[in-house]
Structure formats: structure tokens, C-alpha cells
C-alpha atoms as a PDB file:
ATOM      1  CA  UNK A   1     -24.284   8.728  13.689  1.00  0.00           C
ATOM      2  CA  UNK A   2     -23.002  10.318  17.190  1.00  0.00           C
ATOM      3  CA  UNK A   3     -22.627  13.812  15.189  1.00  0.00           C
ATOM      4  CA  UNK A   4     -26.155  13.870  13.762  1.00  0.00           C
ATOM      5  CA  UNK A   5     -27.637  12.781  17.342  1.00  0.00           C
ATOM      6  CA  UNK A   6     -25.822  15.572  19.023  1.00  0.00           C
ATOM      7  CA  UNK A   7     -26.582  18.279  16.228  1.00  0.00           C
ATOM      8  CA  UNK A   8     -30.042  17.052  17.146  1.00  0.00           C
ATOM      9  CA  UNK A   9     -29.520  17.078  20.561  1.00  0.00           C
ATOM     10  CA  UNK A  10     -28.484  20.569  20.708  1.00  0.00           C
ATOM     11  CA  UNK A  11     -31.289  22.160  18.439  1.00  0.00           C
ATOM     12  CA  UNK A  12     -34.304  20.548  20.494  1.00  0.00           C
ATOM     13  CA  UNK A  13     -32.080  22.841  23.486  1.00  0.00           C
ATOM     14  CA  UNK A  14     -32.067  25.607  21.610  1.00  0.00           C
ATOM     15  CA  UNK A  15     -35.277  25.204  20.877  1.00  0.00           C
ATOM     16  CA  UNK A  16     -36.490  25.110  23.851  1.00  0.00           C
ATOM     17  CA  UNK A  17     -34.774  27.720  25.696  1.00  0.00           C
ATOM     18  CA  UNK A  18     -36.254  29.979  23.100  1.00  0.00           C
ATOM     19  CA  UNK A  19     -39.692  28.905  23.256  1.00  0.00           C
ATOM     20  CA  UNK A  20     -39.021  29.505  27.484  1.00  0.00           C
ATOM     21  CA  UNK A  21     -37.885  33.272  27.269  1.00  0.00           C
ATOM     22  CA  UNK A  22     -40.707  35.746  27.541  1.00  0.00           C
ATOM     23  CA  UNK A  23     -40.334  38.827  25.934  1.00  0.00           C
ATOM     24  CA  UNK A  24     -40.099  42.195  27.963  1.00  0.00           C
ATOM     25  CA  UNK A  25     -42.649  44.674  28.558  1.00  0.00           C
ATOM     26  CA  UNK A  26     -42.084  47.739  26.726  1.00  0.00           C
ATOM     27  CA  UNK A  27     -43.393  51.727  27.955  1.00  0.00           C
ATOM     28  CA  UNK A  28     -43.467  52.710  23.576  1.00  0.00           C
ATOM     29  CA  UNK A  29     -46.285  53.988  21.996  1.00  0.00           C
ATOM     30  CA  UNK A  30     -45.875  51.163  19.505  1.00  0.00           C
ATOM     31  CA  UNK A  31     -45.618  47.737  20.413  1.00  0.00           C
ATOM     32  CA  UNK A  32     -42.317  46.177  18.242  1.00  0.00           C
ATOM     33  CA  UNK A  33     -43.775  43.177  16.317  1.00  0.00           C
ATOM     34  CA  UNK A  34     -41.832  39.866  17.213  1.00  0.00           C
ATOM     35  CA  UNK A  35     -40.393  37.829  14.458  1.00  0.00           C
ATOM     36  CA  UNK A  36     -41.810  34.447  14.444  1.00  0.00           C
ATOM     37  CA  UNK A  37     -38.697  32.371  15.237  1.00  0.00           C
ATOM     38  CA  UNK A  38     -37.819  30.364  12.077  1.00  0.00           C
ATOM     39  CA  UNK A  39     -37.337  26.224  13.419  1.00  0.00           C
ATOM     40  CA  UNK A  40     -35.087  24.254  11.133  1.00  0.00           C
ATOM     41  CA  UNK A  41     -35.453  20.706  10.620  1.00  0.00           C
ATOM     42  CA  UNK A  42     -32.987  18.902  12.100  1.00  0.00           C
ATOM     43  CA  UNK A  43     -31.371  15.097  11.094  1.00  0.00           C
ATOM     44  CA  UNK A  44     -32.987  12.223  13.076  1.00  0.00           C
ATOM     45  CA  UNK A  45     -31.109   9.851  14.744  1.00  0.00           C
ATOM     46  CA  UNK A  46     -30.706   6.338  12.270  1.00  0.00           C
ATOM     47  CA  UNK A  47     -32.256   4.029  14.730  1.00  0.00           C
ATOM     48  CA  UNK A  48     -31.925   0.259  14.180  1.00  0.00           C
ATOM     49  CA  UNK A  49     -35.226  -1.803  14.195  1.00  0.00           C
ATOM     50  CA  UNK A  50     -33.678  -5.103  14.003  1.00  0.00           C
ATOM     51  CA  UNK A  51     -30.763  -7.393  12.445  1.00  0.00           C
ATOM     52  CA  UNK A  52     -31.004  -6.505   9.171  1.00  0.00           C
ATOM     53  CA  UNK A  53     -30.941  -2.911   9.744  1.00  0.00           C
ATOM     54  CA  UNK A  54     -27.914  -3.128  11.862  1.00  0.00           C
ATOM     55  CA  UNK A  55     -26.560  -5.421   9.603  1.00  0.00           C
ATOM     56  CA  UNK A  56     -27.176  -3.636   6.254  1.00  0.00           C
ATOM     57  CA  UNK A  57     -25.146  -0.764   7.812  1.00  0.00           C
ATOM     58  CA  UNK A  58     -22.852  -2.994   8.614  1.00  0.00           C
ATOM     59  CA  UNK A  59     -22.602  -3.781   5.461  1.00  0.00           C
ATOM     60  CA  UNK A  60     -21.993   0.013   3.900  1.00  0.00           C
ATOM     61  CA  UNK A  61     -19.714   0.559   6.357  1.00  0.00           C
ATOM     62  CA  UNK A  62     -17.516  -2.682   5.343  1.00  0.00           C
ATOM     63  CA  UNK A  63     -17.660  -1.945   1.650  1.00  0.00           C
ATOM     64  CA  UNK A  64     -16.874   1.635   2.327  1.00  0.00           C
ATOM     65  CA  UNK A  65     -13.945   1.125   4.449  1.00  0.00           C
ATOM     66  CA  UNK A  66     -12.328  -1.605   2.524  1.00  0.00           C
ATOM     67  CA  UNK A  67     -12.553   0.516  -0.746  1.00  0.00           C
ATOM     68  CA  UNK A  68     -11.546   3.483   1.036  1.00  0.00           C
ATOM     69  CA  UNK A  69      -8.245   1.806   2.178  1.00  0.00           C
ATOM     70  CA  UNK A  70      -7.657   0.645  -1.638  1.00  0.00           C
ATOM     71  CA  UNK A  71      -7.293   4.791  -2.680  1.00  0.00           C
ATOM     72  CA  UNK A  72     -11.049   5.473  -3.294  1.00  0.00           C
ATOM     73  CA  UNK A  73     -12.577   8.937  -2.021  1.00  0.00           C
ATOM     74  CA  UNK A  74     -15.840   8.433  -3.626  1.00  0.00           C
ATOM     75  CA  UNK A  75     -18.432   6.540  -5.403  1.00  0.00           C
ATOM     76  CA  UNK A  76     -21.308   7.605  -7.566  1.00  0.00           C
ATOM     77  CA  UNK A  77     -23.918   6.340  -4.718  1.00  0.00           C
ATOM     78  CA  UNK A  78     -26.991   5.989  -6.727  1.00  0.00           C
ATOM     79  CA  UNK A  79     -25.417   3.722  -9.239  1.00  0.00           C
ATOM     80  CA  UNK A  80     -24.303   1.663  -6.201  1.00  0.00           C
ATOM     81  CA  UNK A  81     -27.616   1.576  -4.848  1.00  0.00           C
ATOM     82  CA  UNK A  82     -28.680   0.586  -8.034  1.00  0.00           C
ATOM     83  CA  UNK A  83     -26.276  -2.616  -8.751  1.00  0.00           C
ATOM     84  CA  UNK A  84     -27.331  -3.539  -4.896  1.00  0.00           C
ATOM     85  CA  UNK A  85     -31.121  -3.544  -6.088  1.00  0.00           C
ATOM     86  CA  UNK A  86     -30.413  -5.652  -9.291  1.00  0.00           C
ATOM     87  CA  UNK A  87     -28.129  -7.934  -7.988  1.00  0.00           C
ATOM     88  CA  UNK A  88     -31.393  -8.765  -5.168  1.00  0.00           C
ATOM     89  CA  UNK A  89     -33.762  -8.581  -7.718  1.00  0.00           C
ATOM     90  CA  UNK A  90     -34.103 -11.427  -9.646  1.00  0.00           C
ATOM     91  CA  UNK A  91     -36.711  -9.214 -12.399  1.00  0.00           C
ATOM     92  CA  UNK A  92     -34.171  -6.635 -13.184  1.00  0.00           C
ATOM     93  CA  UNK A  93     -31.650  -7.047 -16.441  1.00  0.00           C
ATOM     94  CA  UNK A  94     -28.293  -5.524 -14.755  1.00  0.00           C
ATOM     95  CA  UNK A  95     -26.928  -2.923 -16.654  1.00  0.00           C
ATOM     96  CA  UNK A  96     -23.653  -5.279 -17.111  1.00  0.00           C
ATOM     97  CA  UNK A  97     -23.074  -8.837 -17.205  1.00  0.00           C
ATOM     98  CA  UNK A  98     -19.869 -10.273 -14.983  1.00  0.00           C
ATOM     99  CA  UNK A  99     -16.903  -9.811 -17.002  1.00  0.00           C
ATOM    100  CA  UNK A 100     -17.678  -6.118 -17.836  1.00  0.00           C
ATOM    101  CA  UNK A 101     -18.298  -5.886 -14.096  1.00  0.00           C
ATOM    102  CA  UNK A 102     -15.119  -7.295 -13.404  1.00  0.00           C
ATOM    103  CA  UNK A 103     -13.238  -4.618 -15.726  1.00  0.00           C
ATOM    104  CA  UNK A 104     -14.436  -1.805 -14.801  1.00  0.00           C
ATOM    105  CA  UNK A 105     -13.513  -2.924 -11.242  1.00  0.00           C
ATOM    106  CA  UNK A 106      -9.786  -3.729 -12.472  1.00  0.00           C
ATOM    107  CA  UNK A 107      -9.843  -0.753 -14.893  1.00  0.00           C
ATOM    108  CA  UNK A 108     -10.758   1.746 -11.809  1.00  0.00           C
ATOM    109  CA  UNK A 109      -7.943   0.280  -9.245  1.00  0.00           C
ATOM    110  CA  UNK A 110      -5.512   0.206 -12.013  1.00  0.00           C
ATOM    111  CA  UNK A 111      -5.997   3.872 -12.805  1.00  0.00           C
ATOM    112  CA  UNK A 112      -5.697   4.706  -9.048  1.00  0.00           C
ATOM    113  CA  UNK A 113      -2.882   2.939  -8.805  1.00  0.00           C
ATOM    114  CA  UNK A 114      -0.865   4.042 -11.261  1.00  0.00           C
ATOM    115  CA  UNK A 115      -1.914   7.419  -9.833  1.00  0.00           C
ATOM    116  CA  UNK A 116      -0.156   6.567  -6.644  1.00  0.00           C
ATOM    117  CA  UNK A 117       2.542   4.967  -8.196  1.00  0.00           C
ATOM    118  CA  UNK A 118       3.462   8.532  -9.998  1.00  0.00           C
ATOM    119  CA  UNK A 119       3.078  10.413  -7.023  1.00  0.00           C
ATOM    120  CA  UNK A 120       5.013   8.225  -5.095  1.00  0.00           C
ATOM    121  CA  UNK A 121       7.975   8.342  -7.834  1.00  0.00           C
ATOM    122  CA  UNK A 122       7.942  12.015  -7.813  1.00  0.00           C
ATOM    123  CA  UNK A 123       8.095  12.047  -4.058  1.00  0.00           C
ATOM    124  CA  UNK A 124      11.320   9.542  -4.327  1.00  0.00           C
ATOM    125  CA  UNK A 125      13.109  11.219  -7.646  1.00  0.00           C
ATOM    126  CA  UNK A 126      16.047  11.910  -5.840  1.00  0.00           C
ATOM    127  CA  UNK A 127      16.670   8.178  -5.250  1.00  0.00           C
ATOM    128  CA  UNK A 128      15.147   6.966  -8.032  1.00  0.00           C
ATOM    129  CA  UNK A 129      17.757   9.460 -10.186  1.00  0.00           C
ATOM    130  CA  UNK A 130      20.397   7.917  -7.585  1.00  0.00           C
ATOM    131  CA  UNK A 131      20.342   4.897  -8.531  1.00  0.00           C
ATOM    132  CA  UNK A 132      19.870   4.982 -12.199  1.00  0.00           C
ATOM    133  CA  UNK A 133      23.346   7.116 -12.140  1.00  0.00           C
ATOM    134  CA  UNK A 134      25.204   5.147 -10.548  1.00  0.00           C
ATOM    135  CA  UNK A 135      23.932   1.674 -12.147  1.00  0.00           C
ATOM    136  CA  UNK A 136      24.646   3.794 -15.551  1.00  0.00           C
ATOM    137  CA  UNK A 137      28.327   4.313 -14.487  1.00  0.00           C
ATOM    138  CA  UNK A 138      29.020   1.348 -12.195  1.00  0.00           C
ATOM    139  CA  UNK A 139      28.372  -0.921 -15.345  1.00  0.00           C
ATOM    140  CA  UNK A 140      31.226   0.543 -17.806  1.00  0.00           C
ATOM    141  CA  UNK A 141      34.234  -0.470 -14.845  1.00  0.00           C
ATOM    142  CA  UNK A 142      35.784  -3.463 -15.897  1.00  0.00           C
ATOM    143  CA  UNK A 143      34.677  -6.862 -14.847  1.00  0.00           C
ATOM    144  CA  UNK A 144      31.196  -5.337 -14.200  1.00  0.00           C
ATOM    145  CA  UNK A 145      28.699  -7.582 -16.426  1.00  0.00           C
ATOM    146  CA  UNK A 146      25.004  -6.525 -16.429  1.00  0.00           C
ATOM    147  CA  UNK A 147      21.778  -9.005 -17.035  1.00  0.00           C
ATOM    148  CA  UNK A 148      19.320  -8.719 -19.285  1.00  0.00           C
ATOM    149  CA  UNK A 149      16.716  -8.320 -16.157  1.00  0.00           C
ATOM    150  CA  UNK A 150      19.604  -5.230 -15.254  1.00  0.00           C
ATOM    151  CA  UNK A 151      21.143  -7.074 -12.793  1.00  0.00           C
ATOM    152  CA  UNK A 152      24.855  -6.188 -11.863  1.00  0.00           C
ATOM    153  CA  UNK A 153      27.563  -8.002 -10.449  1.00  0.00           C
ATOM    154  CA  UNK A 154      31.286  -8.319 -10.360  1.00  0.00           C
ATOM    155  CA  UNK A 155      33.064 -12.052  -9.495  1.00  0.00           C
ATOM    156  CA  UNK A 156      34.987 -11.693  -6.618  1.00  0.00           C
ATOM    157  CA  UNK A 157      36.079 -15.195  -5.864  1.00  0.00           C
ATOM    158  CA  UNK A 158      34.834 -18.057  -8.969  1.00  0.00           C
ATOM    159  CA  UNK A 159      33.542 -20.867  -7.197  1.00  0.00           C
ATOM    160  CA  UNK A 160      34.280 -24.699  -8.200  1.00  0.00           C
ATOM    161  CA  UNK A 161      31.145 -26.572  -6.701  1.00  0.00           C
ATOM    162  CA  UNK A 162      27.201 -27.199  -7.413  1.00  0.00           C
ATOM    163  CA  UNK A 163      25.570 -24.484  -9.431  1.00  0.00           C
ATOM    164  CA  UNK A 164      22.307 -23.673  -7.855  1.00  0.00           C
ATOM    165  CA  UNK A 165      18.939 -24.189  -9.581  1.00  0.00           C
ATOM    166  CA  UNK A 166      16.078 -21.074  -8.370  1.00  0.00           C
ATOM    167  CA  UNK A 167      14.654 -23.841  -6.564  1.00  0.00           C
ATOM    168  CA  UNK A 168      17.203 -25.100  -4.512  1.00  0.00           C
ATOM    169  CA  UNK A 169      18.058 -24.309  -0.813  1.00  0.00           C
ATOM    170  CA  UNK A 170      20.856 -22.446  -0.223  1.00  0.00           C
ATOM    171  CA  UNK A 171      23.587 -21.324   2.515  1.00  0.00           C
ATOM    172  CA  UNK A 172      25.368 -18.327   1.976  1.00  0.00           C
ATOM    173  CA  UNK A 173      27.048 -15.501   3.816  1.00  0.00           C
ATOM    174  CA  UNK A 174      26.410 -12.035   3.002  1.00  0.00           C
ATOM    175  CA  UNK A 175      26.778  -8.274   3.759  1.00  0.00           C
ATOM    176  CA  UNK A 176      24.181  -5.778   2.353  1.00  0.00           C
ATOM    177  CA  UNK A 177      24.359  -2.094   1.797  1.00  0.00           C
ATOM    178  CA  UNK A 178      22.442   1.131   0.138  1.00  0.00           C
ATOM    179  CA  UNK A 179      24.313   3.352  -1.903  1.00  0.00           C
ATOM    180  CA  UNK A 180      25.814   5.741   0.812  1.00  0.00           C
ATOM    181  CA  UNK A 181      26.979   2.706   2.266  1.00  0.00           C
ATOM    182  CA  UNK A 182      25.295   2.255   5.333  1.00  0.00           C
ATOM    183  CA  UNK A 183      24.942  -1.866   6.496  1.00  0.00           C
ATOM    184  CA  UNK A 184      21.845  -2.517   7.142  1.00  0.00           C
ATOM    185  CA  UNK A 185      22.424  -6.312   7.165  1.00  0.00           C
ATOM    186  CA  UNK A 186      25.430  -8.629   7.276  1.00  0.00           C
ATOM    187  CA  UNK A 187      25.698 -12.800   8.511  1.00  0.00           C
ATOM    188  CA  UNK A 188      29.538 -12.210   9.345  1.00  0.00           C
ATOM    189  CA  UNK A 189      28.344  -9.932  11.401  1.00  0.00           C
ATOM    190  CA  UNK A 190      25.985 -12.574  13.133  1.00  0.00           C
ATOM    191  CA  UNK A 191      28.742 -15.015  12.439  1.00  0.00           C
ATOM    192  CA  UNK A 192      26.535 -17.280  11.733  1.00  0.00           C
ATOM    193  CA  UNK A 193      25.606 -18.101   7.830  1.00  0.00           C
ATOM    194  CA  UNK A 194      21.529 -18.077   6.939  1.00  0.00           C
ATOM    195  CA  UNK A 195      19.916 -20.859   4.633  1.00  0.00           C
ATOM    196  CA  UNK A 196      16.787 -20.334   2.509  1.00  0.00           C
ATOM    197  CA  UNK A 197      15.096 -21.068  -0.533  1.00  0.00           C
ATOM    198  CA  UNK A 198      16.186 -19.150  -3.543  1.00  0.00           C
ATOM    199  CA  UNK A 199      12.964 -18.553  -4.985  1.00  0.00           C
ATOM    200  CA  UNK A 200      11.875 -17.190  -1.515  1.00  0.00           C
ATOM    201  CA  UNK A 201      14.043 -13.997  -1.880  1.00  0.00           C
ATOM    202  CA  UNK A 202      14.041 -10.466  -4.102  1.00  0.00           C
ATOM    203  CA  UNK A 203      14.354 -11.410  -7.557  1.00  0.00           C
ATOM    204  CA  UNK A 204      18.101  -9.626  -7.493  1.00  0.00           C
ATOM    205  CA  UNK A 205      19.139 -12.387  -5.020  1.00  0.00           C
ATOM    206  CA  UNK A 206      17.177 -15.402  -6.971  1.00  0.00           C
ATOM    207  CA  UNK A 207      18.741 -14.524 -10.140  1.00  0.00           C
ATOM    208  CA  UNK A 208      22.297 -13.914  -8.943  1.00  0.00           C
ATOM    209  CA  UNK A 209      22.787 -16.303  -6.374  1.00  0.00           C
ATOM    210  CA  UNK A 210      21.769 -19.328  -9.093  1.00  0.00           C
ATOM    211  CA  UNK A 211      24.792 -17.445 -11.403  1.00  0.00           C
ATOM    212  CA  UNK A 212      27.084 -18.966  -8.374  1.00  0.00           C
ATOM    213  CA  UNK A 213      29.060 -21.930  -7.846  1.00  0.00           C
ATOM    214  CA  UNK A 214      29.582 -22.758  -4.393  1.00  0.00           C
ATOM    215  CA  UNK A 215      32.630 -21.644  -3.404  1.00  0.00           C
ATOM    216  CA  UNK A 216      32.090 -18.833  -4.699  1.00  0.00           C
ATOM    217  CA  UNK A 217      31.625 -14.691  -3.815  1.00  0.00           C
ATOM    218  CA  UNK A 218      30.097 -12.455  -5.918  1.00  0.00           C
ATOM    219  CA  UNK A 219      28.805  -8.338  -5.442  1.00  0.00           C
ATOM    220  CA  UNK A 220      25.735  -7.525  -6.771  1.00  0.00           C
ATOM    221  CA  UNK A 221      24.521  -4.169  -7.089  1.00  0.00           C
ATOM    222  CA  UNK A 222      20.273  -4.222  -7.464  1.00  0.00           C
ATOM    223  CA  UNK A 223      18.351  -2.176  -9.019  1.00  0.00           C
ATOM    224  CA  UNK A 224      14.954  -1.272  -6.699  1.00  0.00           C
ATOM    225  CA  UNK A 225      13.013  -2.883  -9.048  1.00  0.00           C
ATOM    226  CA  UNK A 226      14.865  -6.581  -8.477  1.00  0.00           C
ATOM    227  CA  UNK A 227      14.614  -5.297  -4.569  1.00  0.00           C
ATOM    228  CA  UNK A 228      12.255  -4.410  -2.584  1.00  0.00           C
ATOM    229  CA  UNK A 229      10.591  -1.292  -4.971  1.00  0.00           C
ATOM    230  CA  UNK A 230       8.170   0.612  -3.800  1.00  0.00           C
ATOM    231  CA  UNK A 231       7.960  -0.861  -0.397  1.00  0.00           C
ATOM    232  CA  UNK A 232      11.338  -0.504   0.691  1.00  0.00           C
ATOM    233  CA  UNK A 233      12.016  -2.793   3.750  1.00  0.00           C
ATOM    234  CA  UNK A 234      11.868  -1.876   7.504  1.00  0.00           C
ATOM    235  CA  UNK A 235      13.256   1.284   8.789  1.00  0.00           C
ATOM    236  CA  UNK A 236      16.879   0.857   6.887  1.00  0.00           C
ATOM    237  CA  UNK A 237      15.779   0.232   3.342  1.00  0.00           C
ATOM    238  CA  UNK A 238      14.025   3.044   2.050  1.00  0.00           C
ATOM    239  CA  UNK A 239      11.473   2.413  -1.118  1.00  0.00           C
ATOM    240  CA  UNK A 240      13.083   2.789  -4.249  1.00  0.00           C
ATOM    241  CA  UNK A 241      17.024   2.105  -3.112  1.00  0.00           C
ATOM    242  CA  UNK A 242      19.790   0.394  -5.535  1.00  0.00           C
ATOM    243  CA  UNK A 243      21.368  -1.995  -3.164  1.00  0.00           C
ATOM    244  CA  UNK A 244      24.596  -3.538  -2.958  1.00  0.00           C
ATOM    245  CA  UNK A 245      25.625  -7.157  -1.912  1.00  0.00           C
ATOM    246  CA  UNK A 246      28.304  -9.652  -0.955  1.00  0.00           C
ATOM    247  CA  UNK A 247      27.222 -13.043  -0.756  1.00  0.00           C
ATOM    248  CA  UNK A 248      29.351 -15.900  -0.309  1.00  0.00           C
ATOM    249  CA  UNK A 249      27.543 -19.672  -1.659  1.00  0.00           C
ATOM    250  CA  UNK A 250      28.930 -22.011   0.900  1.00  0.00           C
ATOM    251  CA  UNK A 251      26.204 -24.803  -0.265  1.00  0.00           C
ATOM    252  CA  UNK A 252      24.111 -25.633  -2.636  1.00  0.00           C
ATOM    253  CA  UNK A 253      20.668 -27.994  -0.325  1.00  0.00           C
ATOM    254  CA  UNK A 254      19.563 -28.579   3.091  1.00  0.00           C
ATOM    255  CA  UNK A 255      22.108 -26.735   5.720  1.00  0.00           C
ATOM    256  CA  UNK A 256      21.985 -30.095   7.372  1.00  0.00           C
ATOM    257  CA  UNK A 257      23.259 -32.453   5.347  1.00  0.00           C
END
């Protein structure tokens, strides 16, 4: 809105500093003709007569933002306009009923998604590749077993105590690190074990950790999609890594007791 009140703005100056110049008197024997000057219609200001104008634009700019930030560069406006007009007016027949609505909704951000998802894989093919090498070969060593989910992990230590169920609560230590083996988290480093919920965790973690007995220490090596994926995790876990993990069950329930 400030743009179009300034391009205004500036062509009323224009304007008028044109319209102020006089033309020079000329000494030829024929006067030159002076082109009429050619005025071009320039965008009014939106000016808001009440609430519902300011609110209506309000309203535009809410929708538009909010699809905006789900991928969306565009929208065919005068079918929007149009499902805005029969949704108010109770005499129109809508052009779909709910659940078709609701498709082609779920049908549009799937397809931009899956977009983003493919340009985000090409972007991180190097690590993607990475990881899918070195899962490939890490799983024919001996005493490397692999999950159905693909899953890794070698027994370090075989525990003797309580088996964990996904819902229990949990006290481990544990060491974590990406391929290149950079630690980007570790309790002995803390020296201090961490409790939590084992379905509150990456899905490499809550399936692993309940193949423990306490007692035990296990490595797992995660594939990104049992990790954190796409998203990757802070600055030290970028999207798409294989991690690695010690963990140590010390017990199985409340740290406390």
C-alpha cells in the first residue's frame, strides 16, 4: 500500500511541475506545435472506511501469508474470490462439497511437499549417499545385526536386568556421534546420566534402547530416517546424518526410586 501511495505521490509532482513550466518564446517563422502532454492514470491509495474494510484486508493478508509460508507462490485469485462469495452466500451451490474441498487442499500441499522434499534430497546427496554406504558395509562385520525398521547395533556389554517396554522411563548414559566422528553429545561427558521417556525420543533410540537389559551397553548406528531426517538437529546434526550411539541402560522407571 506505501508503494502505490508514493507512485501516486510522485506523479501528481510530476504533474504538476509540468503543468507550471511555460514554454519559451521562439524568433521562427513557424511556431513548433506543442505536444499535448499525455497524463497516465495513476493507482489510488486503498483507503479504509471502517472495520470491515480494515479487517477484510486483514484477512487476505493472513490467508496469504500463512499459505505463503506453507511453499505456495500463487493462487488462481478469481476462483478464491469465488469460494469466498459462496461460502457467504447462502443462494449459491459451491462448486464442491467438503470432502472434495478438503482433498484438493491435501492433494496441493502434498504435491508441494514432495517437491521440497526432492529438492532438498538433491541438495543433501552427498550425505544421504554417506550414509547408505556405510550402513550397507557396517552391517556385513560380525556381530552387527540389523532391524527390520534398518536399525543397527552391535552388543557391547549384555545386560542381566529389566527389559524396557517403549513406554517406560529410562536412565541411561550415552555418547553420540555423526559419521566423521565428531561428538556432538555425550552424559559422561556431563557426568551426570539423563532420564526420559522412551517413547519421547527418535524412533532409533525408542526401538533400541527397549532391545536392552539394564546393565547393559549397546552401539547403534541410525539411519536419518530413525533420527532426526530432514530437520537435522541444532547446529551439530546436519539434516539427513546416519548417527552413531553408545548408550548404557542403568534403569529401567523413575530415576528416583
Amino acid at each position: 500500500m506505501k508503494k502505490i501511495f508514493f507512485i501516486a505521490l510522485a506523479s501528481a509532482v510530476a504533474f504538476n511541475a509540468a503543468a507550471q513550466t511555460k514554454p519559451k518564446t521562439t524568433t521562427a517563422k513557424k511556431a513548433v506545435p506543442i505536444k499535448k502532454a499525455v497524463t497516465s492514470t495513476a493507482a489510488k491509495p486503498v483507503i479504509f472506511k471502517n472495520k470491515l474494510d480494515s479487517a477484510s484486508y486483514a484477512f487476505g493478508l493472513a490467508m496469504g501469508g500463512n499459505l505463503k509460508s506453507g511453499g505456495l507462490t500463487g493462487l488462481n485469485y478469481d476462483l478464491l474470490n469465488k469460494g469466498l462469495k459462496d461460502a457467504f452466500n447462502k443462494d449459491a451451490k459451491p462448486l464442491m462439497d467438503e470432502q472434495a474441498s478438503q482433498m484438493a487442499i491435501n492433494g496441493l500441499f502434498e504435491s508441494l511437499a514432495g517437491v521440497r522434499e526432492a529438492k532438498e534430497k538433491e541438495k543433501f546427496g552427498p550425505a544421504i549417499k554417506e550414509g547408505q554406504d556405510f550402513l550397507a558395509q557396517n552391517k556385513t562385520k560380525p556381530g552387527i545385526k540389523t532391524t527390520a525398521s534398518g536399525l543397527q547395533y552391535e552388543v557391547l556389554t549384555e545386560g542381566t536386568g529389566a527389559q524396557p517396554k517403549t513406554s517406560d522411563k529410562v536412565t541411561v548414559h550415552y555418547k553420540g556421534t555423526l559419521l566423521n566422528g565428531f561428538e556432538f553429545d555425550s552424559s559422561y561427558k556431563r557426568n551426570e546420566p539423563t532420564s526420559f521417556g522412551l517413547n519421547q525420543v527418535i524412533p532409533g533410540w525408542t526401538e533400541g534402547v527397549a532391545l536392552m537389559k539394564e546393565g547393559g551397553k549397546y552401539r547403534f548406528f541410525i539411519p536419518y530416517q530413525l533420527a532426526y531426517g530432514a530437520r537435522g538437529a541444532g547446529q551439530d546434526i546436519p539434516p539427513y546424518s546416519t548417527l552413531i550411539f553408545e548408550v548404557e541402560l542403568i534403569k529401567v522407571g523413575d530415576k528416583e526410586q
